[in-house]
PDB file of N, CA and C in Angstrom:
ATOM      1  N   UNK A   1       0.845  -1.166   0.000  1.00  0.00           N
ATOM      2  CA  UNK A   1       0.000   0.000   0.000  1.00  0.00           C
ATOM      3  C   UNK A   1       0.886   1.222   0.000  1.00  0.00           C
ATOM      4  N   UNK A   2       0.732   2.455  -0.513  1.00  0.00           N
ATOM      5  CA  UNK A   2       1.372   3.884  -1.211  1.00  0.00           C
ATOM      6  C   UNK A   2       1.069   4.412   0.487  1.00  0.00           C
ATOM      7  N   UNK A   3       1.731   5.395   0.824  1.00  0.00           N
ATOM      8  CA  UNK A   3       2.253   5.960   1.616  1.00  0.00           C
ATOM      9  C   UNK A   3       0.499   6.832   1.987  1.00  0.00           C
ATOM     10  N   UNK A   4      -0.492   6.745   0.908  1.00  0.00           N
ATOM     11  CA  UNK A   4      -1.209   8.021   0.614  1.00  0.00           C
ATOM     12  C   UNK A   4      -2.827   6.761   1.952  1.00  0.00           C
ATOM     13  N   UNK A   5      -2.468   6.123   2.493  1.00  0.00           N
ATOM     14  CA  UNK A   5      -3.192   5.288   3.661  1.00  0.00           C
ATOM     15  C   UNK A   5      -3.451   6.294   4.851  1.00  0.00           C
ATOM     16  N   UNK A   6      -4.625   7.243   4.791  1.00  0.00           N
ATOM     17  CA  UNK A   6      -5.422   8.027   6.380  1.00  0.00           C
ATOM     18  C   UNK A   6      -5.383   7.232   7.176  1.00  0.00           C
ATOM     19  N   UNK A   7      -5.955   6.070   6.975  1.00  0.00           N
ATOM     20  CA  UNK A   7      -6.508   5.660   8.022  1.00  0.00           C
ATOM     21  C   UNK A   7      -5.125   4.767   9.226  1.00  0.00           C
ATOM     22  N   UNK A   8      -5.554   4.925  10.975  1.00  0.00           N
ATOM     23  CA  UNK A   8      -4.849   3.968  11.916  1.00  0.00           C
ATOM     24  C   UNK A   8      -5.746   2.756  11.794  1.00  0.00           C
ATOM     25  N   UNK A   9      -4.250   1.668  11.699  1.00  0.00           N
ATOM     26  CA  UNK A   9      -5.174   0.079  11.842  1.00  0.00           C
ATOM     27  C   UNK A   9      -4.714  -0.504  12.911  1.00  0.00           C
ATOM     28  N   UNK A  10      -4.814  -2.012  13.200  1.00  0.00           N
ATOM     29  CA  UNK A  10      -4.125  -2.375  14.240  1.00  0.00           C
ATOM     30  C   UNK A  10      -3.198  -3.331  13.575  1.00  0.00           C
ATOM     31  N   UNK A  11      -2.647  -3.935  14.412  1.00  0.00           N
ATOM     32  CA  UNK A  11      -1.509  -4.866  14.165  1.00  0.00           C
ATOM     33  C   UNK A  11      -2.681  -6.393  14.180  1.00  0.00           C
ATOM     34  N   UNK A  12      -1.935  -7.401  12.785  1.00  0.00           N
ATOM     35  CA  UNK A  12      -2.606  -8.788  12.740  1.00  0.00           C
ATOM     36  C   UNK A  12      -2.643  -9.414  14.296  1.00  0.00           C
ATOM     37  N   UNK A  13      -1.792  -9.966  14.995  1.00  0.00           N
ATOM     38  CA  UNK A  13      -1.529 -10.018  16.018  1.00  0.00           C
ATOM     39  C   UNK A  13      -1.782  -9.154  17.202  1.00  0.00           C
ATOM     40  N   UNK A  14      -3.464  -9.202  17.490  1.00  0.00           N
ATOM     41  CA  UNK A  14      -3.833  -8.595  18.514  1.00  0.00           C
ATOM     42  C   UNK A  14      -3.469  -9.476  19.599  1.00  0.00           C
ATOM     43  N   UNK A  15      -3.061  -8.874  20.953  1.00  0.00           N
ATOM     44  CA  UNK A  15      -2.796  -9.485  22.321  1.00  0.00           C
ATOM     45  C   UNK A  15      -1.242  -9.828  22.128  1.00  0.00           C
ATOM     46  N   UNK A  16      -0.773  -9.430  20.900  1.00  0.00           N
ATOM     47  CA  UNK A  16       0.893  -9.438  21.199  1.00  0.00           C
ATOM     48  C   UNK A  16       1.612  -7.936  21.290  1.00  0.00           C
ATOM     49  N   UNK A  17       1.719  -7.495  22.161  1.00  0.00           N
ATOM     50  CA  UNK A  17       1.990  -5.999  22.173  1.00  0.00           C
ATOM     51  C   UNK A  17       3.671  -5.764  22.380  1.00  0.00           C
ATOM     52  N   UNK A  18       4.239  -5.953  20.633  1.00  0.00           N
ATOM     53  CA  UNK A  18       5.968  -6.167  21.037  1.00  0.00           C
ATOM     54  C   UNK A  18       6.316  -4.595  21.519  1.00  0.00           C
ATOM     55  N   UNK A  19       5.536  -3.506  21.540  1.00  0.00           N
ATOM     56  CA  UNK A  19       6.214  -2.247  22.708  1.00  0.00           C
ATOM     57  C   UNK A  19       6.467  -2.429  24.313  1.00  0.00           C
ATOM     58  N   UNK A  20       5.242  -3.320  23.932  1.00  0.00           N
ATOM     59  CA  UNK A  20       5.477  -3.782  25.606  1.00  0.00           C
ATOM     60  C   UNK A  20       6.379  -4.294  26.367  1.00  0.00           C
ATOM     61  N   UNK A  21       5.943  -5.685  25.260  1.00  0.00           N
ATOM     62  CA  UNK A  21       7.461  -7.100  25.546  1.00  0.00           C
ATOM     63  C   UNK A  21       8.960  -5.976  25.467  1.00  0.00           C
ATOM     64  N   UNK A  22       9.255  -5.450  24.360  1.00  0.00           N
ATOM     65  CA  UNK A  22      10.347  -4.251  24.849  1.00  0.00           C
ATOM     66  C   UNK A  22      10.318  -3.286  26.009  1.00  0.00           C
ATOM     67  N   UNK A  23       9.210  -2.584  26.583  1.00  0.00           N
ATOM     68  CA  UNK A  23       9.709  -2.199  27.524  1.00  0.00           C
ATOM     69  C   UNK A  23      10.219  -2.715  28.607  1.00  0.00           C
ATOM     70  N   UNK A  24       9.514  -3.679  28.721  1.00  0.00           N
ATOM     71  CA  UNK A  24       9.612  -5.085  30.192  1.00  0.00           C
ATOM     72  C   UNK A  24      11.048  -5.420  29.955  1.00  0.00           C
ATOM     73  N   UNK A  25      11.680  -6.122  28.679  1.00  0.00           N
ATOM     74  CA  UNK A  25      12.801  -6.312  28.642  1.00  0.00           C
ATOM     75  C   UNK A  25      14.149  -5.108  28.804  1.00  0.00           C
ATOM     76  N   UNK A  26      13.729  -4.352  28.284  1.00  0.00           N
ATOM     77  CA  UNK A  26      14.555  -2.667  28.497  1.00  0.00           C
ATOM     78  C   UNK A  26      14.780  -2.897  30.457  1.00  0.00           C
ATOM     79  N   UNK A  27      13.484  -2.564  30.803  1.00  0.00           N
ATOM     80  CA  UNK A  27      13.913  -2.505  32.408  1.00  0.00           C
ATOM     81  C   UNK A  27      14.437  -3.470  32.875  1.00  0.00           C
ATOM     82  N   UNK A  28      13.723  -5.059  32.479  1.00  0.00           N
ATOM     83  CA  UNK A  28      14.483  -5.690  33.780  1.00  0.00           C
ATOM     84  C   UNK A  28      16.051  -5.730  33.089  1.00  0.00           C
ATOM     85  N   UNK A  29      16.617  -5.670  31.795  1.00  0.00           N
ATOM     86  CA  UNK A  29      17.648  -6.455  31.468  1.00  0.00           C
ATOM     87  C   UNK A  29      18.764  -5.521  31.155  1.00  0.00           C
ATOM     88  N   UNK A  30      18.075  -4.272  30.607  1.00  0.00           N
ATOM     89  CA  UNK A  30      18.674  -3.646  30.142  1.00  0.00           C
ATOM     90  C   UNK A  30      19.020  -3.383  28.354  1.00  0.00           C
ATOM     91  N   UNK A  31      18.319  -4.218  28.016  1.00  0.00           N
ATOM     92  CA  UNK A  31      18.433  -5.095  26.391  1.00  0.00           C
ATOM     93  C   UNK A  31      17.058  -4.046  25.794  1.00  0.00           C
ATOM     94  N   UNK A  32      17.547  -3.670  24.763  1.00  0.00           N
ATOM     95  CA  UNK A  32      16.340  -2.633  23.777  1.00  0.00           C
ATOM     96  C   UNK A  32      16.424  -3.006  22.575  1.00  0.00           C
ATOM     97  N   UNK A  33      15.324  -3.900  21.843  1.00  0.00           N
ATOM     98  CA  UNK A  33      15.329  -4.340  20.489  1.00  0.00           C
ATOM     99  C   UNK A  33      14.654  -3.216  19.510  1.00  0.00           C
ATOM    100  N   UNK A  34      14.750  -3.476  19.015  1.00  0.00           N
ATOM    101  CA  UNK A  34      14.062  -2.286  17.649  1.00  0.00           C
ATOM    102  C   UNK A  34      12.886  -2.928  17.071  1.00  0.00           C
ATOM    103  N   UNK A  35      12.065  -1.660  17.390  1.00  0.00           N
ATOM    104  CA  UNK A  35      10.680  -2.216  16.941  1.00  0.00           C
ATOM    105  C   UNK A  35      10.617  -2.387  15.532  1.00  0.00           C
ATOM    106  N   UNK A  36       9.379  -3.335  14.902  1.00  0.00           N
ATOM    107  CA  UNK A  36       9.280  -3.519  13.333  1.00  0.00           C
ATOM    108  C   UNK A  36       9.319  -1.879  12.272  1.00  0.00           C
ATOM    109  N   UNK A  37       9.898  -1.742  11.369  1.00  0.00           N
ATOM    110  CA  UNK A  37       9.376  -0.354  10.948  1.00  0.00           C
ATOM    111  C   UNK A  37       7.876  -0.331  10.076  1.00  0.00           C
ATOM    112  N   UNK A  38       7.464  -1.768   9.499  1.00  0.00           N
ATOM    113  CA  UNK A  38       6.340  -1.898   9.162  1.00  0.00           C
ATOM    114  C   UNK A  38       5.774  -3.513   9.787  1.00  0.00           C
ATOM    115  N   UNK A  39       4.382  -3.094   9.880  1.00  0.00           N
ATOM    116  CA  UNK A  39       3.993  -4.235  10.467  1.00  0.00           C
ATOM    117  C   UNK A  39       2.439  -4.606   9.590  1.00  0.00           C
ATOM    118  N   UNK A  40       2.402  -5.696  10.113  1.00  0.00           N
ATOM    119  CA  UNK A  40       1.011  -6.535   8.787  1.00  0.00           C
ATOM    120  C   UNK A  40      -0.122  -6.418   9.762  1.00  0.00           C
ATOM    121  N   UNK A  41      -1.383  -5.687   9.135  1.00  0.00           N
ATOM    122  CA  UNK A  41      -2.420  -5.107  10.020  1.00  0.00           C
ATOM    123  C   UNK A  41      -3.455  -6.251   9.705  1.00  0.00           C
ATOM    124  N   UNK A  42      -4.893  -5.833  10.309  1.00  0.00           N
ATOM    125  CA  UNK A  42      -5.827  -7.009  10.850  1.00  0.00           C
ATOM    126  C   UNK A  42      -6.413  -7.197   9.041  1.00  0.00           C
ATOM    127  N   UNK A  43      -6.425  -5.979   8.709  1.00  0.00           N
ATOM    128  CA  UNK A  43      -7.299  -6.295   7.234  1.00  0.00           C
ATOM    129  C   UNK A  43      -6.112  -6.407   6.289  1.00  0.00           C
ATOM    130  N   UNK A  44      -5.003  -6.811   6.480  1.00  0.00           N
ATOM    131  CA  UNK A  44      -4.174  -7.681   5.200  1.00  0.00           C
ATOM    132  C   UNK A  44      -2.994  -6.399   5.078  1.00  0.00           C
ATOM    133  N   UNK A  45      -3.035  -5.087   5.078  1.00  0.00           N
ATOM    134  CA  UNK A  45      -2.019  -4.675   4.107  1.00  0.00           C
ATOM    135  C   UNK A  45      -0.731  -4.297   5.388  1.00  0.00           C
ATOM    136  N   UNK A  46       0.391  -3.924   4.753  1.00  0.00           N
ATOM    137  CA  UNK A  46       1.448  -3.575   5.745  1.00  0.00           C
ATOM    138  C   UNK A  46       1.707  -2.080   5.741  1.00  0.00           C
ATOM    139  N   UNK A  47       1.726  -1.327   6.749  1.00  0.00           N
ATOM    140  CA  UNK A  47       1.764  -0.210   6.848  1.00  0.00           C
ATOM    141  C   UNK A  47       2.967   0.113   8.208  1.00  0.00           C
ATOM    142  N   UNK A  48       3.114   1.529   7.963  1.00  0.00           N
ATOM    143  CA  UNK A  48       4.217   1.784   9.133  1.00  0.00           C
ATOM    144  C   UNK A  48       3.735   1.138  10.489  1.00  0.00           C
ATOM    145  N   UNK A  49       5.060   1.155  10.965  1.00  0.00           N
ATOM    146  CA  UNK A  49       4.567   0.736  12.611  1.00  0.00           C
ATOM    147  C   UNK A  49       3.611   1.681  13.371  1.00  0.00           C
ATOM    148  N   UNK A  50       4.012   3.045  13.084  1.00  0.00           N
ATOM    149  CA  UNK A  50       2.904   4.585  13.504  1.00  0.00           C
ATOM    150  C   UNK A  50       2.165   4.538  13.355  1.00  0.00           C
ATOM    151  N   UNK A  51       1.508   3.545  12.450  1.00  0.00           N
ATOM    152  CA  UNK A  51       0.461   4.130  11.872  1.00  0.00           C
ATOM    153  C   UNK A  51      -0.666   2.693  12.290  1.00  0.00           C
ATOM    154  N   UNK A  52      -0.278   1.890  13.090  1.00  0.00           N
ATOM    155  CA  UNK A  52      -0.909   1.078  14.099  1.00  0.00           C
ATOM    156  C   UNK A  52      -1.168   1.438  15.778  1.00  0.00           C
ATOM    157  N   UNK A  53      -2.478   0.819  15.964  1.00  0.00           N
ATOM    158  CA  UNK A  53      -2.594   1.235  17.332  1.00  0.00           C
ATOM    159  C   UNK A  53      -3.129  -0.014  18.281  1.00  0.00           C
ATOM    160  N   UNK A  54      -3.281  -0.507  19.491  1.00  0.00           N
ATOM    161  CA  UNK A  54      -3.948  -1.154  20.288  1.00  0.00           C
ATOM    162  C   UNK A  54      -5.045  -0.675  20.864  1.00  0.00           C
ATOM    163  N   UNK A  55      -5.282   0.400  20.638  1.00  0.00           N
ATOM    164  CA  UNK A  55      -6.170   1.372  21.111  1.00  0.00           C
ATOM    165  C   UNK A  55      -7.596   1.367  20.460  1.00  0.00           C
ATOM    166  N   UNK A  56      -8.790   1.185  20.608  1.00  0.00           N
ATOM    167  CA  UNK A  56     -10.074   1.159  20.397  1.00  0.00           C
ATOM    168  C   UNK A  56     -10.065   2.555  19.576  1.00  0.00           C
ATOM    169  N   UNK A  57     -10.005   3.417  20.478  1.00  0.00           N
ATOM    170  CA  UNK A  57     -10.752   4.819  20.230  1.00  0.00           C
ATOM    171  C   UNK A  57      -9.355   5.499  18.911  1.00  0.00           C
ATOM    172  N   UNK A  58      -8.616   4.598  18.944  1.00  0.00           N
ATOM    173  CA  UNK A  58      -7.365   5.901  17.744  1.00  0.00           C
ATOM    174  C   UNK A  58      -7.348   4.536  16.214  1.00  0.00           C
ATOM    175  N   UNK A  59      -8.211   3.601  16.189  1.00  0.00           N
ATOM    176  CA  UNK A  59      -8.245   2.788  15.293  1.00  0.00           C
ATOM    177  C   UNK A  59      -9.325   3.096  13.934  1.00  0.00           C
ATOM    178  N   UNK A  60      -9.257   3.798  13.171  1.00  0.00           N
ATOM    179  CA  UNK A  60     -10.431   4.335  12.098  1.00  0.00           C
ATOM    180  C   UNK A  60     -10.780   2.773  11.350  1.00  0.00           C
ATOM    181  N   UNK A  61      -9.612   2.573  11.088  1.00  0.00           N
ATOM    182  CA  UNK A  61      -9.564   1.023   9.657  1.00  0.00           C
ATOM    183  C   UNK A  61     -10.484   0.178  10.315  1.00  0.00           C
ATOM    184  N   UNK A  62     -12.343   0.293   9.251  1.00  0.00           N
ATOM    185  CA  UNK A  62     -13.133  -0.806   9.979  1.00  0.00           C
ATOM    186  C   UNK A  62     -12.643  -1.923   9.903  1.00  0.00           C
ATOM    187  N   UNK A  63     -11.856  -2.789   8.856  1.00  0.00           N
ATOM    188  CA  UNK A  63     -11.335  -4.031   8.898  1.00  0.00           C
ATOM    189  C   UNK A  63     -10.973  -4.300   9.914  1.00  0.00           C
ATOM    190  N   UNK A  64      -9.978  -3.564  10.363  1.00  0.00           N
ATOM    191  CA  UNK A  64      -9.235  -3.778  11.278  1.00  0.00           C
ATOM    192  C   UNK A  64      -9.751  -3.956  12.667  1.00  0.00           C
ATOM    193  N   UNK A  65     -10.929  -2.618  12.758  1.00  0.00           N
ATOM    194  CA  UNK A  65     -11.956  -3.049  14.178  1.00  0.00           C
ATOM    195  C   UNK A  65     -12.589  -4.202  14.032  1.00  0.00           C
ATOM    196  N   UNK A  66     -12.901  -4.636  13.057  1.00  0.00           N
ATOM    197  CA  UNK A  66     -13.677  -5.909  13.361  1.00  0.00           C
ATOM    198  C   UNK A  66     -12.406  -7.318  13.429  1.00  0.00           C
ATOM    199  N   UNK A  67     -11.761  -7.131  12.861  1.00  0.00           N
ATOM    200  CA  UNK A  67     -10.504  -8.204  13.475  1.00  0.00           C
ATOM    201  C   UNK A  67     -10.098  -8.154  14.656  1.00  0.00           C
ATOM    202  N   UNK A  68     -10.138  -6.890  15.275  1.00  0.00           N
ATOM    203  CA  UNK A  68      -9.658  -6.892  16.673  1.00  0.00           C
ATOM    204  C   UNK A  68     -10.647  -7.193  17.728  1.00  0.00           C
ATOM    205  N   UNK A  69     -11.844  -6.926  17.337  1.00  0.00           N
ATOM    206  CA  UNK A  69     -12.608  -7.310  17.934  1.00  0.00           C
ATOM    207  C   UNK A  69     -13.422  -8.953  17.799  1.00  0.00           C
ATOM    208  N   UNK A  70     -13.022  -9.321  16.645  1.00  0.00           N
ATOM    209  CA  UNK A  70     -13.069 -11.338  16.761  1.00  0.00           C
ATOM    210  C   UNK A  70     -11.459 -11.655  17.606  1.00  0.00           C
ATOM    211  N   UNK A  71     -10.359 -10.772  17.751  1.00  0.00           N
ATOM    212  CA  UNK A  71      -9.954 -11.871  18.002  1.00  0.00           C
ATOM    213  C   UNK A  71      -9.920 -11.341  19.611  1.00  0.00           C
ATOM    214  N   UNK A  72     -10.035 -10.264  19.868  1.00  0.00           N
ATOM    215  CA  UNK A  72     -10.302 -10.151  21.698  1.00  0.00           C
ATOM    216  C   UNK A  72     -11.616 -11.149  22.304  1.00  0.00           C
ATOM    217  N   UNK A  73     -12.672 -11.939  21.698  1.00  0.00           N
ATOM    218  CA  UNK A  73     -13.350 -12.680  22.087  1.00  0.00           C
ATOM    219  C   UNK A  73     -12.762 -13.540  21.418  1.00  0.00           C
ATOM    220  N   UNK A  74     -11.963 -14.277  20.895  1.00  0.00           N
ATOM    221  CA  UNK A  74     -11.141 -15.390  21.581  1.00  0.00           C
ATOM    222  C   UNK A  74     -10.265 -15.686  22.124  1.00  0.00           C
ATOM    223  N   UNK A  75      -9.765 -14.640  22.440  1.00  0.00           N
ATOM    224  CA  UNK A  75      -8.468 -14.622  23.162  1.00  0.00           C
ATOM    225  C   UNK A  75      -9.340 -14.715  25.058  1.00  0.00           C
ATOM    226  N   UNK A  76     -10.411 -13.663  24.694  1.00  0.00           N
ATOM    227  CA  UNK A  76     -11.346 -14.236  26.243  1.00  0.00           C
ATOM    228  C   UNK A  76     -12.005 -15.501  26.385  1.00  0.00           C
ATOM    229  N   UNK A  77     -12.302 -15.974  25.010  1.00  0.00           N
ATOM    230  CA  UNK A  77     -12.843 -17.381  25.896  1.00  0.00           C
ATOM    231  C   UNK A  77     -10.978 -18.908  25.967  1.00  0.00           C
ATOM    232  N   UNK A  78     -10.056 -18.239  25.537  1.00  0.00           N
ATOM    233  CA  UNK A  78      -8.896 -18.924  25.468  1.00  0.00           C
ATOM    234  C   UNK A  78      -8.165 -18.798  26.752  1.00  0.00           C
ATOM    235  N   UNK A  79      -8.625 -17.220  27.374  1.00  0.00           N
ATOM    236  CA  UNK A  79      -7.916 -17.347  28.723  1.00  0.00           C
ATOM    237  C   UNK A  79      -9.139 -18.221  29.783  1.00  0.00           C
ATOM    238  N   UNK A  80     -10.615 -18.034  29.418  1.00  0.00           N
ATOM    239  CA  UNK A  80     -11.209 -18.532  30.588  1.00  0.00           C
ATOM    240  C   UNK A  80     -10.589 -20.157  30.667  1.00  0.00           C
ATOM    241  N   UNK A  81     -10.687 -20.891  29.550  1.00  0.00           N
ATOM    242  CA  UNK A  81     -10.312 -22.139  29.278  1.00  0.00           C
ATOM    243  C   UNK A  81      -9.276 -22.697  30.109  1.00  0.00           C
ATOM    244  N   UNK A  82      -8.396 -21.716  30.281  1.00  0.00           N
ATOM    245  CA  UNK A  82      -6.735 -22.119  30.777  1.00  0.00           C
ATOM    246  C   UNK A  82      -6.760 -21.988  32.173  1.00  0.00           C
ATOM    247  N   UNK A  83      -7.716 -20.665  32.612  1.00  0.00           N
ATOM    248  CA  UNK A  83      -8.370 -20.966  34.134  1.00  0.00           C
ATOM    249  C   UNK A  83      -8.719 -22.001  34.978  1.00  0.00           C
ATOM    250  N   UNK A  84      -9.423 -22.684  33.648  1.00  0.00           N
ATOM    251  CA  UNK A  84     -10.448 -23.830  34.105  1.00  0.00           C
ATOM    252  C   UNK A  84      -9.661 -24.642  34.128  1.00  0.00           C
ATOM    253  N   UNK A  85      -8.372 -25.153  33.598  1.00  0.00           N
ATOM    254  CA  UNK A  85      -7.558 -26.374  33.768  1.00  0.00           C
ATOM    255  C   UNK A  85      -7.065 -26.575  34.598  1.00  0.00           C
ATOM    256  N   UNK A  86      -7.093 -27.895  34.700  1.00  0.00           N
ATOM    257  CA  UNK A  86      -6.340 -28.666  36.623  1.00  0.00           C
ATOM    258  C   UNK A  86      -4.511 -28.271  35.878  1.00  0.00           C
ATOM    259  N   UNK A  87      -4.455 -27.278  37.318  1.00  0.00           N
ATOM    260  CA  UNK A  87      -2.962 -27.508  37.541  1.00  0.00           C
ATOM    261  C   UNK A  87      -2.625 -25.649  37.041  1.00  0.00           C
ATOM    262  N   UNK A  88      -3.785 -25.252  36.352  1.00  0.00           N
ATOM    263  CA  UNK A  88      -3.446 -24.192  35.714  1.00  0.00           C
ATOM    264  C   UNK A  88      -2.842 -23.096  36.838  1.00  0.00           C
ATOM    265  N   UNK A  89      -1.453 -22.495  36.340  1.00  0.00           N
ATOM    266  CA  UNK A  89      -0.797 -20.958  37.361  1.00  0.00           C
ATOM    267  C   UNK A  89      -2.376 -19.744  37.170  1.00  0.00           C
ATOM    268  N   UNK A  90      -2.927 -19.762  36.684  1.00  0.00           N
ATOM    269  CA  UNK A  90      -4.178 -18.793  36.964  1.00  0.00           C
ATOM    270  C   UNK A  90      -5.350 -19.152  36.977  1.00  0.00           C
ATOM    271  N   UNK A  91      -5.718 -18.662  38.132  1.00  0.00           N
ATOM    272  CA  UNK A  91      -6.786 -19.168  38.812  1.00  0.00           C
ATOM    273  C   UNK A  91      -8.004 -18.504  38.355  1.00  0.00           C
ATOM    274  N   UNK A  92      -9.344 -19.500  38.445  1.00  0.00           N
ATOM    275  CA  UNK A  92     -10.724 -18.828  37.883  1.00  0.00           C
ATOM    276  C   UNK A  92     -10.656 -17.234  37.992  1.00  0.00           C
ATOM    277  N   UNK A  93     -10.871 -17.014  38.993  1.00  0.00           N
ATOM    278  CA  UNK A  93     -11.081 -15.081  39.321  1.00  0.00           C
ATOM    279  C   UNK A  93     -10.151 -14.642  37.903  1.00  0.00           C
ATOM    280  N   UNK A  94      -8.741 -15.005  38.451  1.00  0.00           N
ATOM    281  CA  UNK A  94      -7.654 -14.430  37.134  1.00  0.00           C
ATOM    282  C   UNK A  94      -8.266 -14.454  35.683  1.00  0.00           C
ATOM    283  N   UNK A  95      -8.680 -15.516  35.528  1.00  0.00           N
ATOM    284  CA  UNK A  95      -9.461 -15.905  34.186  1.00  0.00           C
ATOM    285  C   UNK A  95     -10.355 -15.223  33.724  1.00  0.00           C
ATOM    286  N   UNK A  96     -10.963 -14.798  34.556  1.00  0.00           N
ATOM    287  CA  UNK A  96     -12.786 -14.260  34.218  1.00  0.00           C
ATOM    288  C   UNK A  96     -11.880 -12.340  34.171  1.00  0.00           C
ATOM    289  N   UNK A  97     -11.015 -12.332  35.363  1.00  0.00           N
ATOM    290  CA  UNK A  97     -11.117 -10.979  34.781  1.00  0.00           C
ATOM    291  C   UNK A  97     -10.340 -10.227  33.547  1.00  0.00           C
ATOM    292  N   UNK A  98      -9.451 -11.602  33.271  1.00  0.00           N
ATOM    293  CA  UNK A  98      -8.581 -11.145  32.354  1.00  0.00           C
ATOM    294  C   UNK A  98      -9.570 -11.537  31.028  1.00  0.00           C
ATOM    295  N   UNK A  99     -10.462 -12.164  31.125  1.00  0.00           N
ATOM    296  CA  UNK A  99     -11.388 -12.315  29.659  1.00  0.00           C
ATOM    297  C   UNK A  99     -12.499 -11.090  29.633  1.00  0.00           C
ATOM    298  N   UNK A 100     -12.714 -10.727  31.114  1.00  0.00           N
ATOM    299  CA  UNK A 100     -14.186  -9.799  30.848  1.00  0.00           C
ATOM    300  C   UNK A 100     -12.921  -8.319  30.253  1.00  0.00           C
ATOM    301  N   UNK A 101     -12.163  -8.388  30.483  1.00  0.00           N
ATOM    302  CA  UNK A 101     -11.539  -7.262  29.872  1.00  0.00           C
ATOM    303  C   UNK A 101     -11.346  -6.559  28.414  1.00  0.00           C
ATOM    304  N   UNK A 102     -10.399  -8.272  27.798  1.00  0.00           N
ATOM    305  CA  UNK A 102     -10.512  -9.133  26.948  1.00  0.00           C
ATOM    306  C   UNK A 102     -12.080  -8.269  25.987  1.00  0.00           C
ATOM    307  N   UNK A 103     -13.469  -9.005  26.578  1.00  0.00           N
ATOM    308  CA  UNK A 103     -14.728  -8.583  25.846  1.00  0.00           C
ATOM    309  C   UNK A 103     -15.278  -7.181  26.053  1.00  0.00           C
ATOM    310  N   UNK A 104     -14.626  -6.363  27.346  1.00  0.00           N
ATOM    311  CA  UNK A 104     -14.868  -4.746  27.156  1.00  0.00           C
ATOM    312  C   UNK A 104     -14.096  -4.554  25.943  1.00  0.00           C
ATOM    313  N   UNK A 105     -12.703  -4.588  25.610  1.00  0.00           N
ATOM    314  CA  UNK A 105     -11.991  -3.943  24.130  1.00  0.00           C
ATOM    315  C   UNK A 105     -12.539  -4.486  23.052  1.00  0.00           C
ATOM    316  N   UNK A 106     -13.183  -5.958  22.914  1.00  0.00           N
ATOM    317  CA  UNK A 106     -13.727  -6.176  22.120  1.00  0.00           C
ATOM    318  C   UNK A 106     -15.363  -5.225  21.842  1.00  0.00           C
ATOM    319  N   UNK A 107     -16.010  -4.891  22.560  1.00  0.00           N
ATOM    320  CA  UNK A 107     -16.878  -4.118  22.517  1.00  0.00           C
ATOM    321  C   UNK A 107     -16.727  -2.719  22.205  1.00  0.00           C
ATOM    322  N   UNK A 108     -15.508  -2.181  22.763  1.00  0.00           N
ATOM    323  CA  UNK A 108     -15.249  -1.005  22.398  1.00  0.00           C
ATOM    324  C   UNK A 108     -14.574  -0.790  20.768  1.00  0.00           C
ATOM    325  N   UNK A 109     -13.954  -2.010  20.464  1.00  0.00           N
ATOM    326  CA  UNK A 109     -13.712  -2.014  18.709  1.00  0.00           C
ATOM    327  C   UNK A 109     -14.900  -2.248  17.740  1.00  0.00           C
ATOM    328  N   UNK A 110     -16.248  -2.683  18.132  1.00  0.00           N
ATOM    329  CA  UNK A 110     -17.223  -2.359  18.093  1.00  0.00           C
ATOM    330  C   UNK A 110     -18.182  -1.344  18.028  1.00  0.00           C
ATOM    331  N   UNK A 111     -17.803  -0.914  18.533  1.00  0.00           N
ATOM    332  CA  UNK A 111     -18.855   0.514  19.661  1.00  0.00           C
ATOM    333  C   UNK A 111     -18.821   1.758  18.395  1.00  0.00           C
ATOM    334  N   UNK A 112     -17.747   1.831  17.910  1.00  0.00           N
ATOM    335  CA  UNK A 112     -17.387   2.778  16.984  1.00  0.00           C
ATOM    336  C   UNK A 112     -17.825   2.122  15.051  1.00  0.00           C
ATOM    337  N   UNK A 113     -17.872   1.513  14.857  1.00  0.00           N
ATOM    338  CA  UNK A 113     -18.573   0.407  13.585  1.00  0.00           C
ATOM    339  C   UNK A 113     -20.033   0.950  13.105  1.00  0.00           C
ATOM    340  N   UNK A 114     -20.950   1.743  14.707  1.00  0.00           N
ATOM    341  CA  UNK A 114     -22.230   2.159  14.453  1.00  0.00           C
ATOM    342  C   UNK A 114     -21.937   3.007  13.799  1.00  0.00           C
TER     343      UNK A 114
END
C-alpha cells in the first residue's frame, strides 16, 4: 500500500503488544530491540509501525476493528479455558477478569462500527 493510507489500523496479532514485551525487557535487562518499521495489520495490508494502534478509540480502519474485535473474544474465551484447567498458574477469578476485559476492548472495537 502507497504511503497516501489516512486511516490507523491495528496490528494482525492482537494481544501481542511487542512495545510492551520491549519495555519489560529494556527494564528488567537492560536489552532494547528495535521495533518492526512496518507491520502486517488485521485487514491484510502492511503499513508503518505509527500508523498502528492497540487502542479502540485511535483505530479508524473498519477491517481492522472488526478483526480486533473477533480476536479479543477469543483470546477471552482462550484465557477462561486455561483458568479452568487442573494444575493451571491462573486461577478462575484471574481468568474471568482477564477475559471480561478481553470482551470490554472487544466491545469497544465495536462501539465505533455504528
Amino acid at each position: 500500500m502507497g504511503g497516501s493510507d489516512p486511516h490507523i489500523h491495528v496490528e494482525s496479532k492482537v494481544g501481542h503488544d511487542d512495545a510492551a514485551v520491549r519495555n519489560v525487557l529494556a527494564s528488567t535487562f537492560g536489552l532494547v530491540g528495535d521495533l518492526p518499521s512496518l507491520v502486517t495489520t488485521g485487514c491484510g495490508v502492511r503499513v508503518p509501525y505509527a500508523m498502528a494502534s492497540p487502542r479502540p478509540d485511535k483505530v479508524t480502519c473498519l477491517a481492522c476493528r472488526e478483526h480486533a474485535r473477533r480476536e479479543h473474544l477469543r483470546l477471552a474465551e482462550w484465557v477462561e479455558r486455561l483458568g479452568s484447567m487442573p494444575g493451571s498458574t491462573v486461577s478462575p477469578v484471574q481468568a474471568r477478569q482477564a477475559a471480561d476485559r478481553h470482551r470490554e476492548l472487544a466491545d469497544k472495537f465495536a462501539d465505533a462500527e455504528d
